[in-house]
Protein backbone atom coordinates (compact mmCIF):
# COMPACT_ATOMS: atom_id res chain seq x y z
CA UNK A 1 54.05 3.16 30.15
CA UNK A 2 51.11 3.75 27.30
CA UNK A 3 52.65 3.86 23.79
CA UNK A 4 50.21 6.27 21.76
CA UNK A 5 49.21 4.80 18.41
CA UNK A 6 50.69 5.41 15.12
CA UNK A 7 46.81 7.40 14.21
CA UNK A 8 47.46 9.94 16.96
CA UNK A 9 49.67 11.52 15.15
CA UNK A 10 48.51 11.37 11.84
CA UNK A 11 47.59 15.19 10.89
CA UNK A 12 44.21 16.64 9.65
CA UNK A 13 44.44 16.87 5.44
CA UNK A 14 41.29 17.47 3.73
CA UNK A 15 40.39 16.34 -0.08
CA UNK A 16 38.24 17.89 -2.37
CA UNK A 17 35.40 15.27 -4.01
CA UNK A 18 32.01 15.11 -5.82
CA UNK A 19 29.15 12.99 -5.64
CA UNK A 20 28.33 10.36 -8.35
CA UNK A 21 25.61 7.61 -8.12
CA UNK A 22 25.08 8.23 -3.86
CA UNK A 23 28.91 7.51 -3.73
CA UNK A 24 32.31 10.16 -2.91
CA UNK A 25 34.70 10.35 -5.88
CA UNK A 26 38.13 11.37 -4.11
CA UNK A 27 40.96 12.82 -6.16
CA UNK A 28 43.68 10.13 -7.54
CA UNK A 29 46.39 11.65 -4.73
CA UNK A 30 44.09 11.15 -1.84
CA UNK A 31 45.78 8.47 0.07
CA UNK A 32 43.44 6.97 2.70
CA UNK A 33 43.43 3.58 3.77
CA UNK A 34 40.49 1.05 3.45
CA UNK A 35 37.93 1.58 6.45
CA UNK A 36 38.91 5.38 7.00
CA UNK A 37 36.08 6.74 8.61
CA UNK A 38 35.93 10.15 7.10
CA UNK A 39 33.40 13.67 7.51
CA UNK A 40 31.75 14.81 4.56
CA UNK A 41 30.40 18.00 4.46
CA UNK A 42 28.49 18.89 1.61
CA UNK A 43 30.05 22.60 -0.21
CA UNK A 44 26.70 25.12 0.33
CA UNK A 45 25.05 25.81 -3.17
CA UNK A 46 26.00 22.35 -4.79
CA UNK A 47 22.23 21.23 -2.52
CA UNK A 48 20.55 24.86 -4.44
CA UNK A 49 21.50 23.66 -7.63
CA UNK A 50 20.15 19.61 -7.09
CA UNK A 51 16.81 21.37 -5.59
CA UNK A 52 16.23 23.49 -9.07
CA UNK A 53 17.19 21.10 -11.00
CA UNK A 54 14.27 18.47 -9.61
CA UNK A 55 11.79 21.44 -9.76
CA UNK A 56 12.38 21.93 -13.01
CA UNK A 57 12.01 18.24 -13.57
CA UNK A 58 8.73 18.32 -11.71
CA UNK A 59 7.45 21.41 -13.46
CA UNK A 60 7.85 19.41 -16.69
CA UNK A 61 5.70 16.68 -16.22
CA UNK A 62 3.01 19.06 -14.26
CA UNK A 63 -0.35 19.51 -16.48
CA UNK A 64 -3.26 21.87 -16.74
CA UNK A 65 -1.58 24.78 -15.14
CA UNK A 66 -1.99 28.42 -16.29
CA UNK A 67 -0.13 29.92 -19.39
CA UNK A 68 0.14 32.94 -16.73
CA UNK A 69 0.95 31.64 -13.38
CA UNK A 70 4.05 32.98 -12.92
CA UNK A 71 2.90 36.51 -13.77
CA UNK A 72 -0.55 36.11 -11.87
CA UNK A 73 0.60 34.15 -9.01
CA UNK A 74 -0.69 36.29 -6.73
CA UNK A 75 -4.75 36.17 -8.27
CA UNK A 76 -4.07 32.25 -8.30
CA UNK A 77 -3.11 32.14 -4.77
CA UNK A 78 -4.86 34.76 -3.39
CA UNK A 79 -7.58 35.41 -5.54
CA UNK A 80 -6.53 39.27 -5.89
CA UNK A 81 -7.57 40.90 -9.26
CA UNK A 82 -5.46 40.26 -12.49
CA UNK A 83 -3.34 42.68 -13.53
């Protein structure tokens, strides 16, 4: 007779973390042993707000760029008339 593990019967919980440094900070009750393999998956919006804020960084070091780009994107792309 098979004797099913002690892990077969451990139930599903799930933890709430964030991200610092590349690495998942877990809340001080999350009890997991060493080696745990575990899922992350990332909350949606959390990636929007990382994506503006290294466009903004980008935009900041960017040079020579119209005063009125974002208003007269469309001439600078297109090469339609200013408004």
């Amino acid at each position: 007779m098979a004797h099913a593990s002690a892990s077969c019967y451990l139930l599903a919980v799930s933890y709430k973390g964030t991200v610092k440094n590349g690495v998942v900070i877990l809340p001080r009750n999350a009890k997991l042993r060493n080696g745990t393999e575990v899922k992350v998956t990332p909350i949606a919006g959390r990636q929007d707000d990382d994506f503006t804020d290294m466009l903004v960084s980008v935009s900041k070091k960017v040079r020579g760029l119209p005063r009125d780009l974002a208003a007269q994107h469309d001439h600078y792309l297109y090469g339609t008339p200013k408004r």
